[in-house]
N, C-alpha and C. Protein backbone atom coordinates (compact mmCIF):
# COMPACT_ATOMS: atom_id res chain seq x y z
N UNK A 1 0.84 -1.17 0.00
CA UNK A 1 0.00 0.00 0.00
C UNK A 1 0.88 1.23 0.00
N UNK A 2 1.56 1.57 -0.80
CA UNK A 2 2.56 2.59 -1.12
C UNK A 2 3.77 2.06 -2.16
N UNK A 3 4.66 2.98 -2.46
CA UNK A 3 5.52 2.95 -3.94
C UNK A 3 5.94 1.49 -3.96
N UNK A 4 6.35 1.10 -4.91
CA UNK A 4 6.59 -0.83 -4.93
C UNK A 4 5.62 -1.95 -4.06
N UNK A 5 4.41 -1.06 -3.95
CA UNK A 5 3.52 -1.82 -3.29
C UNK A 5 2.16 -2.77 -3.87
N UNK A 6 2.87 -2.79 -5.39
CA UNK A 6 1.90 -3.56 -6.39
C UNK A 6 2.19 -4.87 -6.29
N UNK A 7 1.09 -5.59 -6.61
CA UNK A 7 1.28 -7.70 -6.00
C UNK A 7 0.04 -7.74 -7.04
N UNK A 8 0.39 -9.16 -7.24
CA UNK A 8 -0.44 -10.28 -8.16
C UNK A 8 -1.47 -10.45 -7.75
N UNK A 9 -2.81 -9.87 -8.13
CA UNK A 9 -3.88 -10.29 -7.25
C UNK A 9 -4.96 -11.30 -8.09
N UNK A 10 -6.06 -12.08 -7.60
CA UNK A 10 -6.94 -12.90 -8.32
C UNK A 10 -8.21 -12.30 -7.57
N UNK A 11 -9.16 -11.94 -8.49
CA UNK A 11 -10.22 -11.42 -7.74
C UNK A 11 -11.90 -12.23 -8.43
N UNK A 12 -12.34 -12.39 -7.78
CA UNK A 12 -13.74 -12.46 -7.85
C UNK A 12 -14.70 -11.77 -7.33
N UNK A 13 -15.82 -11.39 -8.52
CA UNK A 13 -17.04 -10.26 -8.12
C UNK A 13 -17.94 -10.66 -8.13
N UNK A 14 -19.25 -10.45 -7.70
CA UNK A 14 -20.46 -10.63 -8.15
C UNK A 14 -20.98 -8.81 -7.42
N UNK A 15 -21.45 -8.67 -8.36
CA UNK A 15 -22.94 -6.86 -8.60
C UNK A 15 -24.02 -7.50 -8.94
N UNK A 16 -24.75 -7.36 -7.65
CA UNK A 16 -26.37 -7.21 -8.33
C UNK A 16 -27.12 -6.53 -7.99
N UNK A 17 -28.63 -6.22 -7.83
CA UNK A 17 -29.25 -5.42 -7.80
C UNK A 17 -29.01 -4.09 -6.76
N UNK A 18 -28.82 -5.48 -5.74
CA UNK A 18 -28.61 -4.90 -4.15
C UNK A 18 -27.51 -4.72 -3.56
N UNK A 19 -26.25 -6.06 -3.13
CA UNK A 19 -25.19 -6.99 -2.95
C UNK A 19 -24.21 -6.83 -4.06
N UNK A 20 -23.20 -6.36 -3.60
CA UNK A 20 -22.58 -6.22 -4.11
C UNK A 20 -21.26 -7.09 -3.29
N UNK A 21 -20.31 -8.35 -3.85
CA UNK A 21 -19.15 -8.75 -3.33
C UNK A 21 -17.82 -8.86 -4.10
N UNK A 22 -16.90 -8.36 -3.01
CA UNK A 22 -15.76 -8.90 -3.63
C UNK A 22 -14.71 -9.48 -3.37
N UNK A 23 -14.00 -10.66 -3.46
CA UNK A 23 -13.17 -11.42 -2.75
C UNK A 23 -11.58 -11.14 -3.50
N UNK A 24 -10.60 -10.66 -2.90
CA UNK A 24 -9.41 -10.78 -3.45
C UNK A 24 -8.14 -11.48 -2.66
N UNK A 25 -7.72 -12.49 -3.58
CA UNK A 25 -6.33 -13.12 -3.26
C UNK A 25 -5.15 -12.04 -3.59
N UNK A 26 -4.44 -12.16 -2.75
CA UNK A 26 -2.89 -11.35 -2.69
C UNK A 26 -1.68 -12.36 -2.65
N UNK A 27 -1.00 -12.64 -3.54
CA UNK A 27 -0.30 -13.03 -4.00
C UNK A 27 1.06 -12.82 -4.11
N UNK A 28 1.01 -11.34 -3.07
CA UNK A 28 2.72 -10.49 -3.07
C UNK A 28 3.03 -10.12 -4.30
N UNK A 29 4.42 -10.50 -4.23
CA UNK A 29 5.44 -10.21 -5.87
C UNK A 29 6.27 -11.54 -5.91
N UNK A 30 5.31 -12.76 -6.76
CA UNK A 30 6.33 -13.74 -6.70
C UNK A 30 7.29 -13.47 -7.67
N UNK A 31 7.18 -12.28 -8.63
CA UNK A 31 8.35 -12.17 -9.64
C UNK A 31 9.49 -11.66 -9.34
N UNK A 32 9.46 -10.63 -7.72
CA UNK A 32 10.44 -10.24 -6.98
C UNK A 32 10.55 -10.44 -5.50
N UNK A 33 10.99 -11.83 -4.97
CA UNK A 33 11.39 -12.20 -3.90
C UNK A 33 12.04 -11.13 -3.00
N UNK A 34 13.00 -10.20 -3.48
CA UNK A 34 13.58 -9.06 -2.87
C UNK A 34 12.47 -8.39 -2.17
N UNK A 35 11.40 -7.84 -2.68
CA UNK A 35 10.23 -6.86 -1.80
C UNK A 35 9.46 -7.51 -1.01
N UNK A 36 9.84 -6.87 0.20
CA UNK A 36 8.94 -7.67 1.03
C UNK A 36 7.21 -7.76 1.69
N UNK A 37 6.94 -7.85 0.47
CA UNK A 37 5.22 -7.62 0.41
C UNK A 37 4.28 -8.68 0.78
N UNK A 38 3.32 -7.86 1.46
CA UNK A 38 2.31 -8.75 2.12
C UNK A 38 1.51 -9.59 1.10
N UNK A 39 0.74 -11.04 1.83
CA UNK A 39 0.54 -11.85 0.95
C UNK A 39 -1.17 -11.89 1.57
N UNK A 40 -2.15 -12.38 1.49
CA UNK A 40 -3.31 -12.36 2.44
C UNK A 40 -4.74 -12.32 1.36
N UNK A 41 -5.60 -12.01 1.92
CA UNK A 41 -6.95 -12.04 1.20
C UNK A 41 -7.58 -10.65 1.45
N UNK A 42 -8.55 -10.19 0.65
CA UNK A 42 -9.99 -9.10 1.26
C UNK A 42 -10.89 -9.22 1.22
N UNK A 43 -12.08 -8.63 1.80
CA UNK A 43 -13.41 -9.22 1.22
C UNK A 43 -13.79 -7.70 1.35
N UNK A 44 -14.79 -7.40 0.46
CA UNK A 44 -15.72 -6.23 0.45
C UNK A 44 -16.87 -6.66 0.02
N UNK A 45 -18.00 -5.90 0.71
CA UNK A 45 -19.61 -6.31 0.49
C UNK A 45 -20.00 -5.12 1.01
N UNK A 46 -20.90 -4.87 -0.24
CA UNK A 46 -21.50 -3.31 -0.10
C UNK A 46 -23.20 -3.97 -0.52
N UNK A 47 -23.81 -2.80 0.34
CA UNK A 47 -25.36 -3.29 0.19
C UNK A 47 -25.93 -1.94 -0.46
N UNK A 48 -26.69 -1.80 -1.79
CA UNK A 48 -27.40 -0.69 -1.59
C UNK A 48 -28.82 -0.82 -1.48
N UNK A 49 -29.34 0.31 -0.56
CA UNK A 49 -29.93 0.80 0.33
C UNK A 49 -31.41 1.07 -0.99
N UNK A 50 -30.60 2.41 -1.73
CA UNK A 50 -31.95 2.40 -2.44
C UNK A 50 -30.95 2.41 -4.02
N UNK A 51 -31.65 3.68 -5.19
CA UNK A 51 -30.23 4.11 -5.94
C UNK A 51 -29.46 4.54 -5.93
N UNK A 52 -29.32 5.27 -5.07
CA UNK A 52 -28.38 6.79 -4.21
C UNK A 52 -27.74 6.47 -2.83
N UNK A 53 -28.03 5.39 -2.37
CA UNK A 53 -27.20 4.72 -0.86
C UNK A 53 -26.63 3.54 -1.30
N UNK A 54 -25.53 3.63 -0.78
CA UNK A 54 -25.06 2.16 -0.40
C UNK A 54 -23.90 2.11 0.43
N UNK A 55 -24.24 1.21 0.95
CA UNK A 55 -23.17 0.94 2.69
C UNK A 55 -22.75 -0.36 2.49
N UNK A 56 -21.40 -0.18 3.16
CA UNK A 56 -20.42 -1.50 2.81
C UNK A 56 -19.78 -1.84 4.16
N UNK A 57 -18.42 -2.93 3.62
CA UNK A 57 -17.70 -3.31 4.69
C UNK A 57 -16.54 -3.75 4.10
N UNK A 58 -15.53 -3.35 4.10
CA UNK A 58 -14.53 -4.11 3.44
C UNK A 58 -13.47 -4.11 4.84
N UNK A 59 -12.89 -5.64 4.65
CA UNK A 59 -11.55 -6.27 5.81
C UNK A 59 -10.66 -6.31 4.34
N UNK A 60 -9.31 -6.66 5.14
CA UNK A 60 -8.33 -7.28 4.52
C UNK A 60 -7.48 -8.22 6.30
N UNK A 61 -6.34 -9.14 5.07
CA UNK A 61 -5.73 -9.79 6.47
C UNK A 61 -4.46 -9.67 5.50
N UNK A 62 -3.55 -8.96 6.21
CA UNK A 62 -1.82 -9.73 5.33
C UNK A 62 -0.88 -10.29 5.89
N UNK A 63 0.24 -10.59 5.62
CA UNK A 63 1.22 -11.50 6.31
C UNK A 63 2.35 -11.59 5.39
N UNK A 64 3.46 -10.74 5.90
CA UNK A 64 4.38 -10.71 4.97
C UNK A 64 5.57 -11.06 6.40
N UNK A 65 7.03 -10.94 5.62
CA UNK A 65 8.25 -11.04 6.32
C UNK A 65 8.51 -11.24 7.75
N UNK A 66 7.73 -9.73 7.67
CA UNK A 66 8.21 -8.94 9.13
C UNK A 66 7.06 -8.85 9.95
N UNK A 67 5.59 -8.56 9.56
CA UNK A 67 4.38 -8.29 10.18
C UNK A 67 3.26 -8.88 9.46
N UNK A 68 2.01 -8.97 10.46
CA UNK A 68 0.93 -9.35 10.08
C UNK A 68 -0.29 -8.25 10.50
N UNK A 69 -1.32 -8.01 9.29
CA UNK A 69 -2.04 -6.90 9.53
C UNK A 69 -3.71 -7.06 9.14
N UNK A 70 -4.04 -6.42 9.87
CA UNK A 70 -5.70 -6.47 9.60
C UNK A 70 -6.29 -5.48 9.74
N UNK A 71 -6.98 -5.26 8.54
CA UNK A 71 -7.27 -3.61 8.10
C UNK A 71 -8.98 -4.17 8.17
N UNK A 72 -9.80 -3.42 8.53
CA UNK A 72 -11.27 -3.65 8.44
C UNK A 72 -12.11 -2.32 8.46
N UNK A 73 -13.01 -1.92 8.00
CA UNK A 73 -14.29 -0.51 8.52
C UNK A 73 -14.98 -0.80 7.74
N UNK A 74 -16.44 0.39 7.46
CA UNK A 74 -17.04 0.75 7.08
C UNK A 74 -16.94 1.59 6.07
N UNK A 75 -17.81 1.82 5.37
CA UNK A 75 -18.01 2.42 4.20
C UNK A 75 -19.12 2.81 3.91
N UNK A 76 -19.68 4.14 2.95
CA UNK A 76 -20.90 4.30 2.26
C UNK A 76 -20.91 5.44 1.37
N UNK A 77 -21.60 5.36 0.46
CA UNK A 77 -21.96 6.62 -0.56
C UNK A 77 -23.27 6.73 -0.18
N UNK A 78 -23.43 8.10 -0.06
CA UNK A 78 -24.94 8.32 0.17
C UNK A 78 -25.27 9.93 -1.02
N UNK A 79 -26.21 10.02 -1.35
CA UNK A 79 -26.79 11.03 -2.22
C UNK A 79 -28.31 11.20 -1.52
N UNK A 80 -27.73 12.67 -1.31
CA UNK A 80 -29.28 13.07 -0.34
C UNK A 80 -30.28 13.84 -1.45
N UNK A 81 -29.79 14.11 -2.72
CA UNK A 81 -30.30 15.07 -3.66
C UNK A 81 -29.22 14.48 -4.36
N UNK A 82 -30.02 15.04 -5.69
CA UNK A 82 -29.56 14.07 -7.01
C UNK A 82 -28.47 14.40 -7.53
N UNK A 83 -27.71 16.05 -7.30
CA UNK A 83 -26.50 16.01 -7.80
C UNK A 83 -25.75 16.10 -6.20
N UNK A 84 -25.54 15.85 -5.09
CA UNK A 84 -24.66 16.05 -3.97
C UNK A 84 -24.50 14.78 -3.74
N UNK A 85 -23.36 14.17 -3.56
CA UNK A 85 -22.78 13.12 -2.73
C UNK A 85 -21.80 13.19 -1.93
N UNK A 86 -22.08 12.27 -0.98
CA UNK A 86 -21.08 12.19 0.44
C UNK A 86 -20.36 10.73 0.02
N UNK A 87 -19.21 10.50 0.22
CA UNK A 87 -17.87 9.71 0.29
C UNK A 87 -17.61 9.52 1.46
N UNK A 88 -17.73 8.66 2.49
CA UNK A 88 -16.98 8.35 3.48
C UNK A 88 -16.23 6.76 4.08
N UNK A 89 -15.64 6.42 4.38
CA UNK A 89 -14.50 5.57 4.84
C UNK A 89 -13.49 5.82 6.11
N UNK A 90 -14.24 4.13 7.05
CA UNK A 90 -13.78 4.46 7.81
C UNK A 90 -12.49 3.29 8.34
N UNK A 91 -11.34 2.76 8.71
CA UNK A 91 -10.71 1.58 8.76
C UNK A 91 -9.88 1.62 10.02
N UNK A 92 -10.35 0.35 10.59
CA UNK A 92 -9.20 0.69 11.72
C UNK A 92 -7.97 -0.46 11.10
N UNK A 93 -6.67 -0.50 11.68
CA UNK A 93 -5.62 -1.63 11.58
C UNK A 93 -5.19 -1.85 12.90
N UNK A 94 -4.96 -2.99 12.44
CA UNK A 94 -4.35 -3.90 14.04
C UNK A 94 -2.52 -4.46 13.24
N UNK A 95 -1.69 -3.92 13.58
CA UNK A 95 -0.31 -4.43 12.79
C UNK A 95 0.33 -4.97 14.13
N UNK A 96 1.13 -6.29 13.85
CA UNK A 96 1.98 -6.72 14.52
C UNK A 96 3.43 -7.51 14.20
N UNK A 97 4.03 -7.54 14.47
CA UNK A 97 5.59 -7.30 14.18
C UNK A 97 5.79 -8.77 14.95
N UNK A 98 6.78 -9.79 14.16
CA UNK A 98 6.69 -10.65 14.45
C UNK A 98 8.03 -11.16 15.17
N UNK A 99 9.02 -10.27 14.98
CA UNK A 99 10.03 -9.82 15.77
C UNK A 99 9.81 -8.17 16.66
N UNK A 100 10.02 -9.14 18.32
CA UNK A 100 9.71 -7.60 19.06
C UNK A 100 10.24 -6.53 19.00
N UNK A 101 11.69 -6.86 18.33
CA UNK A 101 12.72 -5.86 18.32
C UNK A 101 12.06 -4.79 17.32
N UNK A 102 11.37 -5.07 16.46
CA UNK A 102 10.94 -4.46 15.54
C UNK A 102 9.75 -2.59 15.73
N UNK A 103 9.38 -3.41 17.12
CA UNK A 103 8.40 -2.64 17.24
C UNK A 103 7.27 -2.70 18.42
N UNK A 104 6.18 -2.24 18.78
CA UNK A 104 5.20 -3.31 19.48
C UNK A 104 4.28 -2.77 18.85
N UNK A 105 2.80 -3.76 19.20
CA UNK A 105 2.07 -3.84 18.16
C UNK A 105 1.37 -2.26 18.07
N UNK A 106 0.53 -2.41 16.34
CA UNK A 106 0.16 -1.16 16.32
C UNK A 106 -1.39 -1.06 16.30
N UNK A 107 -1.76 -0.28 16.47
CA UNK A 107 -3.29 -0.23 16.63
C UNK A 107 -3.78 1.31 16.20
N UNK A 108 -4.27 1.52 15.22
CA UNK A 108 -4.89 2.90 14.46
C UNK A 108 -6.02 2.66 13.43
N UNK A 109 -5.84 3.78 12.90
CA UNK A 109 -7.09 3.90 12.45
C UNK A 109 -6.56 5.30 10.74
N UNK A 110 -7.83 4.81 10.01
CA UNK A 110 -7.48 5.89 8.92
C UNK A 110 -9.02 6.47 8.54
N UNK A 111 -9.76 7.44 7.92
CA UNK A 111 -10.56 8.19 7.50
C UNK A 111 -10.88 8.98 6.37
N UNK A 112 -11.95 9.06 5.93
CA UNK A 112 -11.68 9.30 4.54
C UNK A 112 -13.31 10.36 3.93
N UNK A 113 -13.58 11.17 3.84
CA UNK A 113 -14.58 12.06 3.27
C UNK A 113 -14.78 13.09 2.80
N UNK A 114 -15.41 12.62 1.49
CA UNK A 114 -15.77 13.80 0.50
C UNK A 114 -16.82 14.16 0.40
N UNK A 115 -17.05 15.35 0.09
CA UNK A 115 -18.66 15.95 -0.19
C UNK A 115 -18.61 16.74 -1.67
N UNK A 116 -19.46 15.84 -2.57
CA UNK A 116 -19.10 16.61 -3.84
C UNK A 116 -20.45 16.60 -4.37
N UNK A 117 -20.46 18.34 -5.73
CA UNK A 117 -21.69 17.74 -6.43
C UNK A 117 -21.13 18.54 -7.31
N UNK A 118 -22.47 18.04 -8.19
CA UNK A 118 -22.12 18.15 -9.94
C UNK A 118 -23.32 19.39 -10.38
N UNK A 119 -21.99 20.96 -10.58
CA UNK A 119 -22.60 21.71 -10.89
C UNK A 119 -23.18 21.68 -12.02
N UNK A 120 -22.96 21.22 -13.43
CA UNK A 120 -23.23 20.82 -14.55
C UNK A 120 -23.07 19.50 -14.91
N UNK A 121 -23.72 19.25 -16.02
CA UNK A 121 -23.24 17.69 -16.55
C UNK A 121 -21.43 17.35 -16.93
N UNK A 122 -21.32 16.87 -15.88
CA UNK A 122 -19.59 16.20 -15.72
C UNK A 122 -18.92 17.39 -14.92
N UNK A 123 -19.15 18.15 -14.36
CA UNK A 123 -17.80 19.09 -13.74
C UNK A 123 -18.46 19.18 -12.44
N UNK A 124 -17.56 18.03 -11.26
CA UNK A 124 -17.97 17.75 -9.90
C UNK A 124 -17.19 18.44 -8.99
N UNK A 125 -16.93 19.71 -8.57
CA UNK A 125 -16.25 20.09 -7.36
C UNK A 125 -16.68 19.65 -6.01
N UNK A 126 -15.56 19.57 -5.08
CA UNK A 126 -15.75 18.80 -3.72
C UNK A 126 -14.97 19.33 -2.72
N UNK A 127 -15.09 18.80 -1.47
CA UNK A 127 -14.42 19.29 -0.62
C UNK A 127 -14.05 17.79 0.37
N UNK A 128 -13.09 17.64 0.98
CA UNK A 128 -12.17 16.65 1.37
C UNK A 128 -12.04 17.06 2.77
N UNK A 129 -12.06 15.91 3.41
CA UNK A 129 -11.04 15.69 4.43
C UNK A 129 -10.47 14.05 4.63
N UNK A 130 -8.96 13.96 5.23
CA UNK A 130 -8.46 12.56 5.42
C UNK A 130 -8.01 12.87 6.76
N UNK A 131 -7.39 11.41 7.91
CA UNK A 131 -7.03 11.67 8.58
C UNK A 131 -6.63 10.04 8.77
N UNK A 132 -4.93 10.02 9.20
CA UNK A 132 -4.23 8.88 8.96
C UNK A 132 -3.74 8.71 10.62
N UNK A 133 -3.90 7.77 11.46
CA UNK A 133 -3.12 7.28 12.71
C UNK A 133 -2.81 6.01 12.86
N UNK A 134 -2.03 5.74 12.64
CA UNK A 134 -1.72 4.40 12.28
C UNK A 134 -1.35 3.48 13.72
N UNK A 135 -0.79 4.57 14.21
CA UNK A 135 -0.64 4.09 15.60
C UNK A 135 -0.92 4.82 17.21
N UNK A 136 -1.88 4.42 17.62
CA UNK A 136 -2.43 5.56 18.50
C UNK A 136 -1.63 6.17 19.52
N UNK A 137 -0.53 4.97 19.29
CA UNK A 137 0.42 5.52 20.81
C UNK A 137 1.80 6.06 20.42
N UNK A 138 2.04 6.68 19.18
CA UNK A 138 2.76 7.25 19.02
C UNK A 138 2.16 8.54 17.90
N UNK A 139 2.20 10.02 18.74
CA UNK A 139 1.90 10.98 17.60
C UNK A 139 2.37 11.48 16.67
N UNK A 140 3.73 11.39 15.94
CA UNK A 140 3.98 11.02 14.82
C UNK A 140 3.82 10.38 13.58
N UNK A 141 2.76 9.42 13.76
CA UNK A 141 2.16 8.34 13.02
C UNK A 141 1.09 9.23 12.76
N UNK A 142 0.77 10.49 12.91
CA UNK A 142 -0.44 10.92 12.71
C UNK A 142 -0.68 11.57 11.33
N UNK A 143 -1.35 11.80 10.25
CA UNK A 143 -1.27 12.45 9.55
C UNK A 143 -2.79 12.96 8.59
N UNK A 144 -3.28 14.48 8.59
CA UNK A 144 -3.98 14.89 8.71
C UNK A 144 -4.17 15.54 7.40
N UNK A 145 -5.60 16.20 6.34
CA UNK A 145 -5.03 17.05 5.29
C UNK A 145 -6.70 17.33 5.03
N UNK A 146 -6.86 18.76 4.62
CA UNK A 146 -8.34 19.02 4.28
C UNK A 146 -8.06 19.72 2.76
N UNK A 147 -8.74 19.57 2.37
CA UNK A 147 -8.32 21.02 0.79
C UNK A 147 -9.69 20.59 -0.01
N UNK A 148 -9.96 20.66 -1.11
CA UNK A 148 -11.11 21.22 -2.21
C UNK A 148 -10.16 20.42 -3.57
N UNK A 149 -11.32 20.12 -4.50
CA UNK A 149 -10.50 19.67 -5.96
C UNK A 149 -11.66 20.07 -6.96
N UNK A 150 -11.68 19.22 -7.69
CA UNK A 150 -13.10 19.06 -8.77
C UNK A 150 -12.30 17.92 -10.31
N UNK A 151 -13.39 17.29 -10.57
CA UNK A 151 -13.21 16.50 -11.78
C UNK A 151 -14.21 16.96 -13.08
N UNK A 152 -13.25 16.34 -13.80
CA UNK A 152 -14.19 17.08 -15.04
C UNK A 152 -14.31 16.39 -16.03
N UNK A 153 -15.35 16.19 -16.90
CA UNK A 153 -15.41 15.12 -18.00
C UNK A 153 -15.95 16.01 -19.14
N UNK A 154 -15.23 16.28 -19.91
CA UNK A 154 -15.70 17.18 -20.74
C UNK A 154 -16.66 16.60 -22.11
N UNK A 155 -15.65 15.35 -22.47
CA UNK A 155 -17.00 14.17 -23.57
C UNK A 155 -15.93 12.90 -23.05
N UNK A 156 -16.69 11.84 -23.41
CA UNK A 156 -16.47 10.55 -23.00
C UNK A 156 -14.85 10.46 -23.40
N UNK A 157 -14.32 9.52 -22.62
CA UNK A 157 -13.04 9.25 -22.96
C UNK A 157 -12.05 10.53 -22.63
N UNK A 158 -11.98 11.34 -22.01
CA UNK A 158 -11.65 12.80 -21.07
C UNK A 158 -11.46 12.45 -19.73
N UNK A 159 -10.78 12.59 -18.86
CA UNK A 159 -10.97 13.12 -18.14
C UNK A 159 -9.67 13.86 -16.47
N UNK A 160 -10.26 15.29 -16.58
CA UNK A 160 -9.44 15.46 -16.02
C UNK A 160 -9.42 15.88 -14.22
N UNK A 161 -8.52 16.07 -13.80
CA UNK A 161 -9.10 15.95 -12.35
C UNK A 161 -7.70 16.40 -11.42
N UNK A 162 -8.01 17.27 -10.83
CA UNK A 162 -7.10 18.31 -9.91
C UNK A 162 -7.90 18.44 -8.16
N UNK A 163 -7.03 19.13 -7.64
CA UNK A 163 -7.14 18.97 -5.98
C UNK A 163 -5.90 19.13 -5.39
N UNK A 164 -5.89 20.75 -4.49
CA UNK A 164 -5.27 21.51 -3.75
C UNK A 164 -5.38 21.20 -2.22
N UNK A 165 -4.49 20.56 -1.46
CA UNK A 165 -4.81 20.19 0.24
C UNK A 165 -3.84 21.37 0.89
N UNK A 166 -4.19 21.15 2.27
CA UNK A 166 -3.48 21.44 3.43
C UNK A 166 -3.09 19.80 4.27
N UNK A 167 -2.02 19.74 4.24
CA UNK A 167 -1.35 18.47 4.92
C UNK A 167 -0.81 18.95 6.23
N UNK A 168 -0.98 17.90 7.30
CA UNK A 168 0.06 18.10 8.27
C UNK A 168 0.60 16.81 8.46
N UNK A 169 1.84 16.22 8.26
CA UNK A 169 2.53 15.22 8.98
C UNK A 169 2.86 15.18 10.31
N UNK A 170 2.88 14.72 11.35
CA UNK A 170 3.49 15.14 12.52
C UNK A 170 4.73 14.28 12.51
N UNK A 171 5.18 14.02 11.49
CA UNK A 171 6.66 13.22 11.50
C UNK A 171 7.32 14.50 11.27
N UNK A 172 6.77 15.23 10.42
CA UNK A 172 7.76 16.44 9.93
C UNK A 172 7.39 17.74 10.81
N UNK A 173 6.68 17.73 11.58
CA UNK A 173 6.14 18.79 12.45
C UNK A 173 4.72 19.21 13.00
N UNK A 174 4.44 20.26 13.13
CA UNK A 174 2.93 20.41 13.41
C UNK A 174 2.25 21.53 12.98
N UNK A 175 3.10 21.60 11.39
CA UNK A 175 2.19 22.96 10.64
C UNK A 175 1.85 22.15 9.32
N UNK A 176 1.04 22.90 8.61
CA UNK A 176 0.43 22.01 7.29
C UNK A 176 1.22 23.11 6.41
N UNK A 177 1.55 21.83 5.06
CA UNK A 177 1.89 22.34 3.94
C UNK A 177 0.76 22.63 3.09
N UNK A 178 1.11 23.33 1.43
CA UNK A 178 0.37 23.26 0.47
C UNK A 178 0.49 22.17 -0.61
N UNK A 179 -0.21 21.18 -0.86
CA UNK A 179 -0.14 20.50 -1.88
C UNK A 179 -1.28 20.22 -2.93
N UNK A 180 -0.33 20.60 -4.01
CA UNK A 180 -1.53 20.37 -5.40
C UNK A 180 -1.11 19.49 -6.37
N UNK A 181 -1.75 18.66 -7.29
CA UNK A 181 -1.54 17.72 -7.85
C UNK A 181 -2.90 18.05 -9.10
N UNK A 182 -2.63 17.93 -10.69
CA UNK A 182 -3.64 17.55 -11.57
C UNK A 182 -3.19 16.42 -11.92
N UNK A 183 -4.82 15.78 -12.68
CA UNK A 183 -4.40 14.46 -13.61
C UNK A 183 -5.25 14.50 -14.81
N UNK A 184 -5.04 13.79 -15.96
CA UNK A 184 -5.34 14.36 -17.39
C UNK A 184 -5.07 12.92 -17.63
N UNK A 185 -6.16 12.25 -17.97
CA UNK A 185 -6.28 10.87 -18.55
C UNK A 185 -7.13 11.06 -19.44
N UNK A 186 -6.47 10.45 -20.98
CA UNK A 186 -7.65 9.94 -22.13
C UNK A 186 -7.40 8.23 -21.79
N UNK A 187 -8.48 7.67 -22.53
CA UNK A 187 -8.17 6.40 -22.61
C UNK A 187 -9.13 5.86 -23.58
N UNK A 188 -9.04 4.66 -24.02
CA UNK A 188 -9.99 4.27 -25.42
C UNK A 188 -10.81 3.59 -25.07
């Protein structure tokens, strides 16, 4: 779940009306023994509610080298009116280190919500917040960021999509930076 953090996965879905599941095998990097990436399963199952709700649950379990981890929360999209939607995600982790020297165990949590709507057909501005603790007993592990973006689809096969935050790491201190990032994807 970060840079060189791509693995072989096998997944199975089923979408239907209501139920929505999905089961994924993790497989690591058997093509590079060197990275030491977690190996494990996920499951996600989202229910919707009506057309405009749906509430989920997604776990994962991994097990690599050094640690074993279990990521689990909640989830839901909800649309209270036909162009506004809410994004939220919620996960706690349980990490443990299988050498003590390494560490002791970790116990946090991560967060995740957007509120966006679609002033016109395809151009969705929003507003964000995240909030990362990975480990409750150390405040450094903390990491925080609110800012605004918008996506835009101008005709099919377009699309582009930008978003300006305020970050705070508390590894690096306890003031927030500025960060902006666009992205500009065609595809066929």
């Amino acid at each position: 779940w970060g840079a060189e953090g791509e693995t072989d996965n096998a997944e199975f879905g089923y979408m239907g009306e209501k139920l929505n599941l999905v089961l994924t095998g993790n497989f690591g990097r058997p093509d590079n023994t060197t990275i030491n990436s977690e190996k494990g399963f996920a499951v996600n199952a989202a229910y919707n509610l009506t057309t405009a709700h749906k509430l989920g649950w997604s776990a994962f379990s991994g097990n690599s080298l050094d640690s074993t981890r279990y990521v689990t929360g909640p989830f839901s999209i909800l649309s209270f009116w036909r162009k506004f939607v809410i994004l939220t995600q919620a996960d706690f982790q349980w990490k443990s280190y299988k050498d003590a020297t390494l560490g002791p165990e970790q116990q946090g949590f991560v967060s995740f919500n957007r509120f966006q709507y679609e002033l016109v057909k395809g151009l969705h501005p929003y507003l964000l917040h995240q909030i990362s603790y990975l480990n409750k007993n150390i405040m450094t592990t903390r990491y925080d960021s609110y800012g605004g973006g918008g996506m835009w689809y101008p005709r099919p096969h377009f699309e582009f999509w930008g978003e300006w935050d305020k970050e705070r790491n508390m590894l690096a201190g306890d003031s927030y930076t500025d960060t902006a990032w666009l992205v500009m994807h065609y595809y066929l």
